[in-house]
Protein backbone atom coordinates (compact mmCIF):
# COMPACT_ATOMS: atom_id res chain seq x y z
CA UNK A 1 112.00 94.79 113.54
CA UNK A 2 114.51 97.24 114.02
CA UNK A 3 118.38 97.57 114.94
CA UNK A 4 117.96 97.33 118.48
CA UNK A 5 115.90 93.86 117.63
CA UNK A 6 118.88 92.67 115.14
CA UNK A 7 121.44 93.05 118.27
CA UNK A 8 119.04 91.47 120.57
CA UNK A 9 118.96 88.13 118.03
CA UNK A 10 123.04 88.38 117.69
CA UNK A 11 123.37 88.56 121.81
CA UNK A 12 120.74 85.67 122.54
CA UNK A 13 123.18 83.75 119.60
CA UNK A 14 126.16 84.87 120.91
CA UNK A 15 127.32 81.65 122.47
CA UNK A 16 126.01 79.19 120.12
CA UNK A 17 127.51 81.27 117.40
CA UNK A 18 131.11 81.34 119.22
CA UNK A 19 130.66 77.19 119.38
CA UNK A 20 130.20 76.68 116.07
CA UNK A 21 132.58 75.30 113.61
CA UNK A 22 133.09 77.03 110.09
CA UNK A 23 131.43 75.54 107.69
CA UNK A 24 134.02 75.24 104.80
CA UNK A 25 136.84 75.82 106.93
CA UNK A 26 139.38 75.59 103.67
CA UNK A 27 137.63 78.57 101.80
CA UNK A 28 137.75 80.25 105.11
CA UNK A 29 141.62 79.68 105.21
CA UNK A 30 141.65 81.15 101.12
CA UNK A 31 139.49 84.49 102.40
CA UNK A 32 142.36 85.00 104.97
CA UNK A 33 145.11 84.38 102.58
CA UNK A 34 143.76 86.75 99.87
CA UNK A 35 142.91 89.66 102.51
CA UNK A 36 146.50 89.29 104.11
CA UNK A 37 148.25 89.49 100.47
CA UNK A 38 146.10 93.06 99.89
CA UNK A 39 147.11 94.57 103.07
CA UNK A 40 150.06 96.52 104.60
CA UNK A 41 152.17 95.76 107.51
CA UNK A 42 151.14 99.53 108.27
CA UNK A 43 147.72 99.39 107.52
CA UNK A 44 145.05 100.87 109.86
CA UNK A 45 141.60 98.25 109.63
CA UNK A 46 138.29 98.38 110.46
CA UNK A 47 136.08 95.46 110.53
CA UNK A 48 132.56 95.45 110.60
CA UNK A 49 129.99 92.70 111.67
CA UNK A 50 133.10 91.48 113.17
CA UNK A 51 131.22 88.53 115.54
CA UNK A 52 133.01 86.99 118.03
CA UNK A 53 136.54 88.00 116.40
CA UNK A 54 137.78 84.70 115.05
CA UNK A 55 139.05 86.51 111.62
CA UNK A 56 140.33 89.81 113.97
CA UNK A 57 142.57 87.39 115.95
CA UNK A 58 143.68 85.47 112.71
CA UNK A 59 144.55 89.20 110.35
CA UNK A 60 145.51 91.62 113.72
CA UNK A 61 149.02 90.47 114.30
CA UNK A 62 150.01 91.31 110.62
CA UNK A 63 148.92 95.24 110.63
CA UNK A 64 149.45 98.53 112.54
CA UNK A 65 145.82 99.07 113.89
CA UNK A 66 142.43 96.74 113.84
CA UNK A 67 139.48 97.75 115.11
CA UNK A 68 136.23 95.37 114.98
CA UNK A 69 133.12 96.03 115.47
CA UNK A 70 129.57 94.61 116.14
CA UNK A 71 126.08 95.87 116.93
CA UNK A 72 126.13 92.37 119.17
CA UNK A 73 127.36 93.41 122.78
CA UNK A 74 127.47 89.81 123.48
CA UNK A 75 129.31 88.94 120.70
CA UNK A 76 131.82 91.54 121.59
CA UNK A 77 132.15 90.51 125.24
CA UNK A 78 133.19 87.10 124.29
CA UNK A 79 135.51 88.49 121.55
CA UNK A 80 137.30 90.69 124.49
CA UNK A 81 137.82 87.60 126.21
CA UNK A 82 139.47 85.92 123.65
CA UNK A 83 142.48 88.96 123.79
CA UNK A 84 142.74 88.71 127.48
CA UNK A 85 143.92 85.02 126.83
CA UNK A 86 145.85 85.69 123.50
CA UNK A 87 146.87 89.54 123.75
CA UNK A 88 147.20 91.29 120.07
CA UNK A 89 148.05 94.94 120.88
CA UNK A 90 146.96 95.79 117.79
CA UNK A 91 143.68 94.88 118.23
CA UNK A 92 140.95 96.41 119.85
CA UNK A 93 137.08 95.62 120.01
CA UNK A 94 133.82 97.94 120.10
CA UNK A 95 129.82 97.17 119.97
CA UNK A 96 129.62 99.71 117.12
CA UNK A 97 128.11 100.51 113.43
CA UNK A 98 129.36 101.94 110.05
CA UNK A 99 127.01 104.88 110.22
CA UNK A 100 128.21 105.93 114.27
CA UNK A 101 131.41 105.74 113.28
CA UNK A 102 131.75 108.23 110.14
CA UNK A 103 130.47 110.99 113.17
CA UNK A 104 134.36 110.26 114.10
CA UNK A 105 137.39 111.57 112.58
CA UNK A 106 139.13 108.32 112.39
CA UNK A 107 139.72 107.03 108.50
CA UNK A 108 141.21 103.74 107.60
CA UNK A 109 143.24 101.79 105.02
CA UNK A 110 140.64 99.31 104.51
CA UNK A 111 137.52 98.11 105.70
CA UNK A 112 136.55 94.25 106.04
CA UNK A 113 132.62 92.69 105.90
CA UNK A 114 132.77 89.15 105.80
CA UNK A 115 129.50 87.61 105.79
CA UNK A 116 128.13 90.86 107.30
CA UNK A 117 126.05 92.76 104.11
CA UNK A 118 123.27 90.63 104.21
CA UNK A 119 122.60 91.37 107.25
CA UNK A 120 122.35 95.20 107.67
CA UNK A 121 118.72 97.23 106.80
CA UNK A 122 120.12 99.60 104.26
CA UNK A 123 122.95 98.14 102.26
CA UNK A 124 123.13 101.65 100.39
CA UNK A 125 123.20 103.48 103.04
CA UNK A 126 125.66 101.26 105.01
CA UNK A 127 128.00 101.54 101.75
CA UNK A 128 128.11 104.95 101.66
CA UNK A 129 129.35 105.33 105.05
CA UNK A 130 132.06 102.84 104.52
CA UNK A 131 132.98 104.79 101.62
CA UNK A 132 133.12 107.68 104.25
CA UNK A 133 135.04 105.57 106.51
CA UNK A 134 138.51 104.99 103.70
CA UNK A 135 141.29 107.01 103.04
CA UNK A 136 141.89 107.84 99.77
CA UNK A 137 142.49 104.95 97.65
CA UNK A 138 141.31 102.53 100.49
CA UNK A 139 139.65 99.24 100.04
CA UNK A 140 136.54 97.76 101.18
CA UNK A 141 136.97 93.89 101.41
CA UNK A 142 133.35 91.66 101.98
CA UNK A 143 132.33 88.51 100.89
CA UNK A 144 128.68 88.78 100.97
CA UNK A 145 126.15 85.48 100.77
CA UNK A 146 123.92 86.76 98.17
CA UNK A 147 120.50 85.23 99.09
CA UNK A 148 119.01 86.43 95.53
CA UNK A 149 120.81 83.89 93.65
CA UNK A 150 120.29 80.84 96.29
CA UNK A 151 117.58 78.32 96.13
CA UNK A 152 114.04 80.46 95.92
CA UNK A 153 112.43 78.13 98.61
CA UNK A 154 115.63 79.72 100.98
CA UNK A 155 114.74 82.97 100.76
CA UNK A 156 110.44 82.86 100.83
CA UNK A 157 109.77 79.90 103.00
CA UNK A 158 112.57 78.89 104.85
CA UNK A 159 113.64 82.44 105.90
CA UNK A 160 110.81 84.05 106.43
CA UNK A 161 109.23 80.71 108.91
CA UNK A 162 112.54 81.15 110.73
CA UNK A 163 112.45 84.67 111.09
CA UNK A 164 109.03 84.57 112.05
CA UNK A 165 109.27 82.41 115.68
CA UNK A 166 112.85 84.52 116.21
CA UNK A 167 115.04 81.62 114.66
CA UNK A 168 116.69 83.65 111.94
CA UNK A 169 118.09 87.79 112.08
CA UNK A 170 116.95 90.08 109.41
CA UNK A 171 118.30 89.27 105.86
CA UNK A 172 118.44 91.13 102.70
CA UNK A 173 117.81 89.71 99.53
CA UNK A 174 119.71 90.56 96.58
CA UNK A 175 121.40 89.00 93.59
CA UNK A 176 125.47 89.57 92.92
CA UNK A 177 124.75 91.21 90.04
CA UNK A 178 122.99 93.90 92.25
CA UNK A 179 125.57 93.96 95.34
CA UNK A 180 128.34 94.82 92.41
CA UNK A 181 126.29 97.52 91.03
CA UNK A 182 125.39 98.94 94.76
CA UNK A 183 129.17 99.30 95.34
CA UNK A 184 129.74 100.97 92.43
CA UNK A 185 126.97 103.54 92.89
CA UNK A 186 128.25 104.42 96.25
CA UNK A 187 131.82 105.18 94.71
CA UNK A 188 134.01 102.19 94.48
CA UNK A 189 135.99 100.50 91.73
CA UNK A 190 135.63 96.61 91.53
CA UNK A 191 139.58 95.30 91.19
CA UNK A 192 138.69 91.90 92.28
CA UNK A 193 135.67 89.34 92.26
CA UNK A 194 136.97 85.94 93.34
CA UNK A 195 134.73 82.42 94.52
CA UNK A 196 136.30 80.94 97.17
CA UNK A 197 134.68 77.83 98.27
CA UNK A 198 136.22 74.65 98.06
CA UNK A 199 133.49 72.55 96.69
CA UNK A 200 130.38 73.32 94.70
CA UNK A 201 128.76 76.81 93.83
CA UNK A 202 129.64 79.25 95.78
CA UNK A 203 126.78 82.10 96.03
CA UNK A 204 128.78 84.46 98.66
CA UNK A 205 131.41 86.37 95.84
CA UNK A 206 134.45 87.72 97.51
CA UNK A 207 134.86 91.37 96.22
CA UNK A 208 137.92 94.03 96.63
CA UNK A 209 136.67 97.28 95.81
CA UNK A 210 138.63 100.13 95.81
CA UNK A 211 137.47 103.86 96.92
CA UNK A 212 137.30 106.47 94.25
């Protein structure tokens, strides 16, 4: 399995990802309402493991600049097809990852990874370029599902079964405890760990860490 591989899963999902509805659509609608309070009618954003843009098109409109990316060229086509129907000219799209883009000069107020963490082969590695990525002072937004502390039978039957007959991407495993201490290490301060799910535990922490 490599990157290449983890793009080619995201474009063959592409579609049925874009048609499906969001699970708890309320602590969705809290995510958004947090992340708009922290940021700046000037702010420049980048978003990574931005899918088919659903949270672009929702946060765009309120800052300066957005930029989201994807590995997924699928997902990104359908994402640009979304702005030719609604235009946000603050908003542009890219098939793109953390570690291409620190070879750029561009920096940003904040960077965004919903649901996106998990899902990446080096987590350190992928947190030290977003560290790269911020301006002074900027702040890295995620809210991570953190397979480490979900049911056991998830993460070594399930999974793995899925991943086997090319049902499931690649997925890291790892606790909250160690996400918060992995974006630490790569130079962040923690300001804010919230839960934002409307019903039950909620095992994907939503973290605003600012850059040191």
């Amino acid at each position: 399995m490599s990157l290449a591989s983890d793009a080619r899963f995201w474009d063959r999902s592409s579609r049925r990802y874009a048609e499906s509805a969001i699970v708890d659509p309320d602590g969705y609608e809290r995510t958004l309402e947090c992340t708009r309070a922290l940021l700046g009618s000037e702010a420049s954003l980048l978003e990574l493991g931005c899918g088919t843009g659903t949270t672009a098109l929702r946060l765009a409109g309120d800052v300066r600049r957005y930029l989201a990316t994807d590995i997924s060229a699928g997902m990104i086509a359908i994402a640009e097809g979304k702005i030719e129907v609604k235009s946000i000219p603050t908003l542009s799209f890219r098939v793109a990852t953390a570690e291409e883009l620190v070879r750029e000069e561009t920096r940003f107020d904040a960077v965004l990874g919903f649901n996106y963490l998990h899902l990446v082969r080096n987590v350190k590695s992928t947190l030290r370029s977003i560290h790269v990525l911020l301006e002074d002072g900027g702040l890295f937004i995620s809210k991570t599902p953190c397979l480490g502390d979900m049911n056991p039978l998830i993460r070594l039957l399930v999974l793995p079964a899925m991943q086997a007959v090319g049902k499931a991407p690649h997925a890291s495993s790892f606790g909250a405890s160690t996400l918060e201490q992995q974006i630490l290490e790569a130079g962040f301060d923690i300001v804010l760990i919230e839960s934002h799910a409307s019903k039950g535990a909620d095992k994907r922490p939503y973290i605003v860490a600012r850059k040191r």
